[in-house]
C-alpha atoms as a PDB file:
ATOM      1  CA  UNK A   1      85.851 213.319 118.362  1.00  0.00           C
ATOM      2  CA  UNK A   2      81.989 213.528 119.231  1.00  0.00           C
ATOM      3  CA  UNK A   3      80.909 216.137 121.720  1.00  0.00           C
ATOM      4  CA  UNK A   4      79.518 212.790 124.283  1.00  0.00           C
ATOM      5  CA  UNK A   5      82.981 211.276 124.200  1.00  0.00           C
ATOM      6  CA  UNK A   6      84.913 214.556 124.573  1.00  0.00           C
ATOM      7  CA  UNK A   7      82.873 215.090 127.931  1.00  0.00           C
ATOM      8  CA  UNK A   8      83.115 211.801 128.898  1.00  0.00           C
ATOM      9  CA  UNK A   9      86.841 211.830 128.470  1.00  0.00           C
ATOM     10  CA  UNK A  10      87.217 214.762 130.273  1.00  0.00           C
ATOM     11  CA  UNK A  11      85.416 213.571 133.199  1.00  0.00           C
ATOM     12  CA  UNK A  12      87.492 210.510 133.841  1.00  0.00           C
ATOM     13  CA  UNK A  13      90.719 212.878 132.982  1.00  0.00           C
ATOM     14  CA  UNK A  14      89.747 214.929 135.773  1.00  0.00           C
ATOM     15  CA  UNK A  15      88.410 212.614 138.361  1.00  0.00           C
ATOM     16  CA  UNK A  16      91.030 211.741 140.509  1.00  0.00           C
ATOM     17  CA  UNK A  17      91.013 216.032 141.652  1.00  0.00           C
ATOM     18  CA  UNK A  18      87.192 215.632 142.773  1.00  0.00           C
ATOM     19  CA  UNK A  19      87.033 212.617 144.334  1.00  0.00           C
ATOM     20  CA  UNK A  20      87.186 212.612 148.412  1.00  0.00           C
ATOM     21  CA  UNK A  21      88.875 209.183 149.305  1.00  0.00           C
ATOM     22  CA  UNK A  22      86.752 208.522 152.364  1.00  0.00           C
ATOM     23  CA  UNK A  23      84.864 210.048 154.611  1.00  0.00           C
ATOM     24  CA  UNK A  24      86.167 210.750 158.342  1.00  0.00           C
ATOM     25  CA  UNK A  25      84.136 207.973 159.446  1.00  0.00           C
ATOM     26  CA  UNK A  26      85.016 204.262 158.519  1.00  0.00           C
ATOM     27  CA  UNK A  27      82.053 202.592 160.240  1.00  0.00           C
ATOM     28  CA  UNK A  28      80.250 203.858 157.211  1.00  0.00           C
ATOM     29  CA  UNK A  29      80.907 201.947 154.093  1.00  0.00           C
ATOM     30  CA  UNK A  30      78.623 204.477 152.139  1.00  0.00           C
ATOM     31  CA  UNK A  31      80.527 207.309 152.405  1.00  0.00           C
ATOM     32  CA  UNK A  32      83.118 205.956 150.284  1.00  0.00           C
ATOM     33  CA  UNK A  33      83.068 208.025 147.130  1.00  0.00           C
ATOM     34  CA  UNK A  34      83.633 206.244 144.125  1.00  0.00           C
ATOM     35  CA  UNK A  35      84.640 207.161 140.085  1.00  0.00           C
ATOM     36  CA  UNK A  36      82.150 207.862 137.654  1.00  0.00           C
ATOM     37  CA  UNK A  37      82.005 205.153 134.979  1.00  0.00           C
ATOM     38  CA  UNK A  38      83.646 206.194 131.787  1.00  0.00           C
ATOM     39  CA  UNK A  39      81.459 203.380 129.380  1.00  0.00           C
ATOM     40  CA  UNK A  40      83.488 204.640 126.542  1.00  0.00           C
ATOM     41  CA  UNK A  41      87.076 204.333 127.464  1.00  0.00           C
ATOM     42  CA  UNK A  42      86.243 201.681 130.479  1.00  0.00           C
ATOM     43  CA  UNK A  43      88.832 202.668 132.265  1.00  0.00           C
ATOM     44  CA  UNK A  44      86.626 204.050 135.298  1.00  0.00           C
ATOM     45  CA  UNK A  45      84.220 201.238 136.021  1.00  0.00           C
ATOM     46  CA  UNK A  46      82.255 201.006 139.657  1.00  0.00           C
ATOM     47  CA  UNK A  47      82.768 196.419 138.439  1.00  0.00           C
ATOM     48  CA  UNK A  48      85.299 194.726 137.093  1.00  0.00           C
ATOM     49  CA  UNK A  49      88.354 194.296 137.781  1.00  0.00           C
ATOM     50  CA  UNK A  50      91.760 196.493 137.557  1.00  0.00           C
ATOM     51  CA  UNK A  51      94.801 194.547 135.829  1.00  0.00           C
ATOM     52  CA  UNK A  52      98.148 196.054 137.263  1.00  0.00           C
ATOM     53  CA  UNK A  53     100.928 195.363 134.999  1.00  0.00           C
ATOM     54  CA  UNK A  54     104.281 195.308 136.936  1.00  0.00           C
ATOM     55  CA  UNK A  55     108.019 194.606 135.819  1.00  0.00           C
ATOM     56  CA  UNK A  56     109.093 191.224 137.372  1.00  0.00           C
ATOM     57  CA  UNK A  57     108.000 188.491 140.118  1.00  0.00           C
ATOM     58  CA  UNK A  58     109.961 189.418 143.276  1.00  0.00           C
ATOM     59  CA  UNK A  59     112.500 186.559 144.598  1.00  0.00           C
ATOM     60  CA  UNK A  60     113.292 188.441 148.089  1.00  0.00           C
ATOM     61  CA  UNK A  61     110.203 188.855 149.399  1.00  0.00           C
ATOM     62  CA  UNK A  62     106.222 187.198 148.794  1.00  0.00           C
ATOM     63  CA  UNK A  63     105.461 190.467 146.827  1.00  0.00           C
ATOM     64  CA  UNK A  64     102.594 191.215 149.639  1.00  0.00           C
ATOM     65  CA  UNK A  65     103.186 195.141 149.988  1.00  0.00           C
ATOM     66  CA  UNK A  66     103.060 195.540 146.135  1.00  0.00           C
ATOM     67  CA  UNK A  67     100.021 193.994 146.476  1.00  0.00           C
ATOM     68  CA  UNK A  68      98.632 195.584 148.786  1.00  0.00           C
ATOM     69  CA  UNK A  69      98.890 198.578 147.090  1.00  0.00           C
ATOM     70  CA  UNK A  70      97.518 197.342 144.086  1.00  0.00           C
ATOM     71  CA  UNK A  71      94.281 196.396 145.884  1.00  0.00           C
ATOM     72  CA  UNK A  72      94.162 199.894 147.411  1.00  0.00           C
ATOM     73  CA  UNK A  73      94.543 201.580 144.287  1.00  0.00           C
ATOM     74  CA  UNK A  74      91.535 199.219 142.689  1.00  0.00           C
ATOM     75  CA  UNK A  75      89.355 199.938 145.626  1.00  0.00           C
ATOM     76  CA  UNK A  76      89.943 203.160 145.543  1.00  0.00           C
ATOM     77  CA  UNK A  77      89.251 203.780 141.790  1.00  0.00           C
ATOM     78  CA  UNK A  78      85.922 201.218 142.222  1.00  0.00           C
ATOM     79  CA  UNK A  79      86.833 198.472 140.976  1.00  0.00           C
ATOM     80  CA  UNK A  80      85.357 194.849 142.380  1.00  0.00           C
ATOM     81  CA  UNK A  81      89.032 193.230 142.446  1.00  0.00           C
ATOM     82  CA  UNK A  82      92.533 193.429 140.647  1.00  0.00           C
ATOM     83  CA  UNK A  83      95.050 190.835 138.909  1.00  0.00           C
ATOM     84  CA  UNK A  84      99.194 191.527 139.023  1.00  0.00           C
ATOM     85  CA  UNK A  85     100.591 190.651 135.784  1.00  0.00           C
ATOM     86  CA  UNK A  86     104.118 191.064 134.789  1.00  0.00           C
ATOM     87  CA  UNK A  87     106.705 191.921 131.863  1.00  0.00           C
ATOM     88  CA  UNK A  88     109.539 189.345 132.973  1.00  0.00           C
ATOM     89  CA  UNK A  89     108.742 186.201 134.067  1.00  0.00           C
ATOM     90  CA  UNK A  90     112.431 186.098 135.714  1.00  0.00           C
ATOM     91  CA  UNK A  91     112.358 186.463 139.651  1.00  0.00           C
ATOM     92  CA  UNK A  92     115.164 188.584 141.290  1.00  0.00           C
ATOM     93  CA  UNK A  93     115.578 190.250 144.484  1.00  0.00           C
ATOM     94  CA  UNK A  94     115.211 193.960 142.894  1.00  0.00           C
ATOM     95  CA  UNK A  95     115.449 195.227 139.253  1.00  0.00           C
ATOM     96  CA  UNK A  96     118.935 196.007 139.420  1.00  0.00           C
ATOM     97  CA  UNK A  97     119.832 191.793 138.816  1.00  0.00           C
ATOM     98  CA  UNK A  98     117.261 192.147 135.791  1.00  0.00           C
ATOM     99  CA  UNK A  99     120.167 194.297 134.156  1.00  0.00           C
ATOM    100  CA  UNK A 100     122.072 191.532 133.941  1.00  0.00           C
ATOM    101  CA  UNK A 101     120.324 188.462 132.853  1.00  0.00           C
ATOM    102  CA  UNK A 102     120.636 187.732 129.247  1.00  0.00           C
ATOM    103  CA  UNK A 103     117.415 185.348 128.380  1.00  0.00           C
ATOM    104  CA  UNK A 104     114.711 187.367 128.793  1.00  0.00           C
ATOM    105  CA  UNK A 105     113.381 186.437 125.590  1.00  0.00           C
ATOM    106  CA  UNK A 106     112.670 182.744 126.049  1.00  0.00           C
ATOM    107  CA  UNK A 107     109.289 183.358 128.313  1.00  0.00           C
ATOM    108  CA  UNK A 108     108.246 186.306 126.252  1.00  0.00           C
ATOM    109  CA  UNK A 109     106.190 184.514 123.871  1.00  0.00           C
ATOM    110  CA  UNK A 110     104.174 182.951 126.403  1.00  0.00           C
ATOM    111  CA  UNK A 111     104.040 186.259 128.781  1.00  0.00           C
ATOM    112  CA  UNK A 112     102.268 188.192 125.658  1.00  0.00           C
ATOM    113  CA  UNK A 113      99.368 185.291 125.354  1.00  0.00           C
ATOM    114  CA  UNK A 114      99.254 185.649 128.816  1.00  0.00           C
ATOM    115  CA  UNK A 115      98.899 189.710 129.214  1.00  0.00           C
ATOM    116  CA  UNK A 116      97.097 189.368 125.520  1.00  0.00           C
ATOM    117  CA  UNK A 117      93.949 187.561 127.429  1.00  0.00           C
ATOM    118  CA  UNK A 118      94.480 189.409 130.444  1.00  0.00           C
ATOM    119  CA  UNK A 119      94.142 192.862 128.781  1.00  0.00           C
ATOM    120  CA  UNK A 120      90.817 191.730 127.098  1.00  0.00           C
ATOM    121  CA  UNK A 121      89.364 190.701 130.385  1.00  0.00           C
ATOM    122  CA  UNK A 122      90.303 193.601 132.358  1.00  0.00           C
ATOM    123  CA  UNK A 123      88.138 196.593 132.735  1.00  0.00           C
ATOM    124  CA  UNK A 124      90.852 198.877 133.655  1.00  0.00           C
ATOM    125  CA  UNK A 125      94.707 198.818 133.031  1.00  0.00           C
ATOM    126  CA  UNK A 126      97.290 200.176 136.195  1.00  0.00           C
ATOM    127  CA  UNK A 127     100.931 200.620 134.277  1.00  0.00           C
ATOM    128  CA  UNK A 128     103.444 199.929 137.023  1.00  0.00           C
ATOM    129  CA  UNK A 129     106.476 198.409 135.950  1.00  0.00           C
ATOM    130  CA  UNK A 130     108.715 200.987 137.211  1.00  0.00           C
ATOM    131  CA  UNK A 131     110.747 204.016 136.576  1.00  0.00           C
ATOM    132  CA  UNK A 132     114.167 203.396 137.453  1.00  0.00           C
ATOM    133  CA  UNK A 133     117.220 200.775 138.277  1.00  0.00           C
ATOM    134  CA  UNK A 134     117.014 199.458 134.358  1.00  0.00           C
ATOM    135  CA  UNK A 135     120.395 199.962 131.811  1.00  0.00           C
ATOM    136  CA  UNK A 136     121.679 198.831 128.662  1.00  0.00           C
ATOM    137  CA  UNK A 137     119.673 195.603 127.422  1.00  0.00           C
ATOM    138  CA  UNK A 138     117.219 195.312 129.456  1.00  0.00           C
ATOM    139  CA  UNK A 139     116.222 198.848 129.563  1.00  0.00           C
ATOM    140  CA  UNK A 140     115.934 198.365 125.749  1.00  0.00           C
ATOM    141  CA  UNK A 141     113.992 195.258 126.389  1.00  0.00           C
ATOM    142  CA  UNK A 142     111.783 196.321 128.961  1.00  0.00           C
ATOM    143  CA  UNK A 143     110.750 199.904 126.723  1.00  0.00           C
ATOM    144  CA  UNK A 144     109.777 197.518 123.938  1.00  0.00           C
ATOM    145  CA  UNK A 145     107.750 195.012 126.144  1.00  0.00           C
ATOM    146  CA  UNK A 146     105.958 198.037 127.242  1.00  0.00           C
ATOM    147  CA  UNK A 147     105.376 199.499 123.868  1.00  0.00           C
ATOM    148  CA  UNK A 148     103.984 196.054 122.789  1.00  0.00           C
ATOM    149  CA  UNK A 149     101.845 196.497 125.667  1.00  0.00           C
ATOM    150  CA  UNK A 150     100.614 199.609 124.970  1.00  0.00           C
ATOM    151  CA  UNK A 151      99.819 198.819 121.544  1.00  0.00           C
ATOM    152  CA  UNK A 152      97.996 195.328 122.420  1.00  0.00           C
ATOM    153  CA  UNK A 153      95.880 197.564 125.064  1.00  0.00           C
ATOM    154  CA  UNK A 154      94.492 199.723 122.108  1.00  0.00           C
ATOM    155  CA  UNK A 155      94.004 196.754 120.286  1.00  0.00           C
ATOM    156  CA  UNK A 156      91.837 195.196 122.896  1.00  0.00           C
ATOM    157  CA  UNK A 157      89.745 198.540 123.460  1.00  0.00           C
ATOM    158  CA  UNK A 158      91.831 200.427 126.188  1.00  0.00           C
ATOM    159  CA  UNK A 159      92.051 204.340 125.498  1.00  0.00           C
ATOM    160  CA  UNK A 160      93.745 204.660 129.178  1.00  0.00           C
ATOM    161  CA  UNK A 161      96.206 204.149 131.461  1.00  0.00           C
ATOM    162  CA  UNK A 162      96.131 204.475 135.387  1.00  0.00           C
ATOM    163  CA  UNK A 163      99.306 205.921 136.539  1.00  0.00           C
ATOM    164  CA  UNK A 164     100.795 207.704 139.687  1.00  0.00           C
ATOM    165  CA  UNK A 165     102.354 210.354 138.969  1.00  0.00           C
ATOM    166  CA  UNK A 166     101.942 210.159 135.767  1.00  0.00           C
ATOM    167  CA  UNK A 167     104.378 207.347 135.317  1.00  0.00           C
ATOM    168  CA  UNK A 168     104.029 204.327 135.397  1.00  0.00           C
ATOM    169  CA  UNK A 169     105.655 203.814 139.008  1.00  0.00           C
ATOM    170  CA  UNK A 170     106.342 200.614 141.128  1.00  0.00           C
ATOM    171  CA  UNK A 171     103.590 199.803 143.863  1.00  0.00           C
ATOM    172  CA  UNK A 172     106.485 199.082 145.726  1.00  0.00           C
ATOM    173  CA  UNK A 173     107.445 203.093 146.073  1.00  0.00           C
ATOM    174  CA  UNK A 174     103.774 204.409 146.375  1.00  0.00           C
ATOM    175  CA  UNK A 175     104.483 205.156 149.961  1.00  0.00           C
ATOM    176  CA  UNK A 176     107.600 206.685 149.751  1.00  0.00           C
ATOM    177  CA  UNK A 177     106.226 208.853 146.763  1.00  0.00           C
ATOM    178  CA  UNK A 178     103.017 210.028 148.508  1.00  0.00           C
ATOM    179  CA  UNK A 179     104.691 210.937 151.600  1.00  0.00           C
ATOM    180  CA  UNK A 180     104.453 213.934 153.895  1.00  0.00           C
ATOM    181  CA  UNK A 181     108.156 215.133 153.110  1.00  0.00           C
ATOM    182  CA  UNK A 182     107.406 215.568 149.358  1.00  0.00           C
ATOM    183  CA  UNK A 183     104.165 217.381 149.405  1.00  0.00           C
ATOM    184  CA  UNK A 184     102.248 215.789 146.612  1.00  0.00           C
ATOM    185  CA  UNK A 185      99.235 214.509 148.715  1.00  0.00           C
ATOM    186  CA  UNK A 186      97.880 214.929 152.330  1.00  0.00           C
ATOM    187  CA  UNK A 187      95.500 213.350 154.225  1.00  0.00           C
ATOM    188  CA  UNK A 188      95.457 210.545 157.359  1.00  0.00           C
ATOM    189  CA  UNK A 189      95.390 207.049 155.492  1.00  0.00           C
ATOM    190  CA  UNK A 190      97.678 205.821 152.583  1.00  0.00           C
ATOM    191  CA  UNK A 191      94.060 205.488 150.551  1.00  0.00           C
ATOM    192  CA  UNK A 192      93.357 209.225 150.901  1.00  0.00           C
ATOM    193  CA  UNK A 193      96.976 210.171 149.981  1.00  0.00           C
ATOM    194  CA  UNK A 194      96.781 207.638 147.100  1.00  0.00           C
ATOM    195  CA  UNK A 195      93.758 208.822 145.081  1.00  0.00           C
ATOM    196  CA  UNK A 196      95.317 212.300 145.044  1.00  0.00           C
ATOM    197  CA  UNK A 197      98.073 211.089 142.657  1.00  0.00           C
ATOM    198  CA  UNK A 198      96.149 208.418 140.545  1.00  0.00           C
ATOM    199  CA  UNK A 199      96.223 209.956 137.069  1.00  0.00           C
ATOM    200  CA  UNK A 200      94.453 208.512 133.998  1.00  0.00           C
ATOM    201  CA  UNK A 201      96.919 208.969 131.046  1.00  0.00           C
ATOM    202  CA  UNK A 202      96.116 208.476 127.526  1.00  0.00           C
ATOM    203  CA  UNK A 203      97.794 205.269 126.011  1.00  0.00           C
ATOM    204  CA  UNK A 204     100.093 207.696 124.010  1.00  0.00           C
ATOM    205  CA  UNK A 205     101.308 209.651 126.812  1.00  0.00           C
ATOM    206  CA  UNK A 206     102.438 206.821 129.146  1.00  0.00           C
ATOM    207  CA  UNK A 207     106.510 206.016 129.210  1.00  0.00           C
ATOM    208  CA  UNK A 208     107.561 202.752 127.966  1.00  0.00           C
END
């Protein structure tokens, strides 16, 4: 590894602990703080877009908190704009009926063209398909979907991950995992709480 990309790498690893979210003031868009560009892994960009990958299309709800979060996370991290993709085309109310549909693999074909030309667009890459709820089959189904991910990312350039936590967690529990009761992050706004636990992982290191 050259000496540039080992410091460049290292900067982006380490961004997310330097970074002030905002100022106090919100009348003044310029004292928003934004991520360095990493041009090597492009996974911190100041353009471009942020592609979140998620597990499934909800059937309960329109999906708007997800994203919502999504968008906060991509304007946080500088990015012009995000795009919600998914690893099951099936809609259900929450990932527990997932467990027990059995033809997952007739859209799957179609869903890896799709995050295929999705990946090589994007200039960053959110994993967010969840870290719980999933058993027997389709927790079988859903690690290899996101191993094929993974791989296809480093195919189409990606070095990185973004991540809360660390894992690749559901927008959907962002604001139960940032709040005040669990003492990961402080801070007034769900942006300034959010940035605290938005982790760049290496491709290798993020669960499937």
């Amino acid at each position: 590894m050259s000496t540039s990309y080992s410091s460049s790498l290292q900067q982006a690893s380490s961004a997310t602990a330097r970074w002030p979210a905002f100022c106090r003031s919100s009348r003044r868009p310029s004292c928003r703080r934004r991520p360095r560009r990493d041009s090597l892994s492009r996974q911190v960009a100041s353009n471009g877009h942020l592609l979140a990958v998620l597990l499934n299309p909800p059937s309960a709800s329109s999906g708007a908190r997800s994203r919502g979060a999504v968008r906060r996370a991509a304007g946080v991290l500088g990015f012009d704009g995000y795009e919600v993709a998914n690893l099951f085309a099936d809609p259900t109310p929450t990932v527990v009926e997932l467990n027990l549909l059995s033809a997952h693999e007739m859209s799957w074909p179609e869903l890896q063209q799709r995050l295929s030309e999705q990946l090589r667009a994007a200039h960053g890459v959110l994993a967010a398909w969840g870290v719980a709820g999933a058993s027997g089959n389709f927790r079988r189904a859903r690690g290899e979907r996101a191993a094929w991910l993974i791989e296809e990312a480093e195919r189409r350039g990606h070095r990185h991950f973004w991540t809360v936590g660390g894992e690749p967690r559901h927008p959907s529990r962002w604001h139960q995992y940032v709040a005040d009761k669990h003492g990961r992050a402080t801070g007034g706004t769900f942006e300034e709480r959010l940035v605290q636990v938005l982790t760049l992982q290496p491709l290798g290191s993020v669960e499937a």
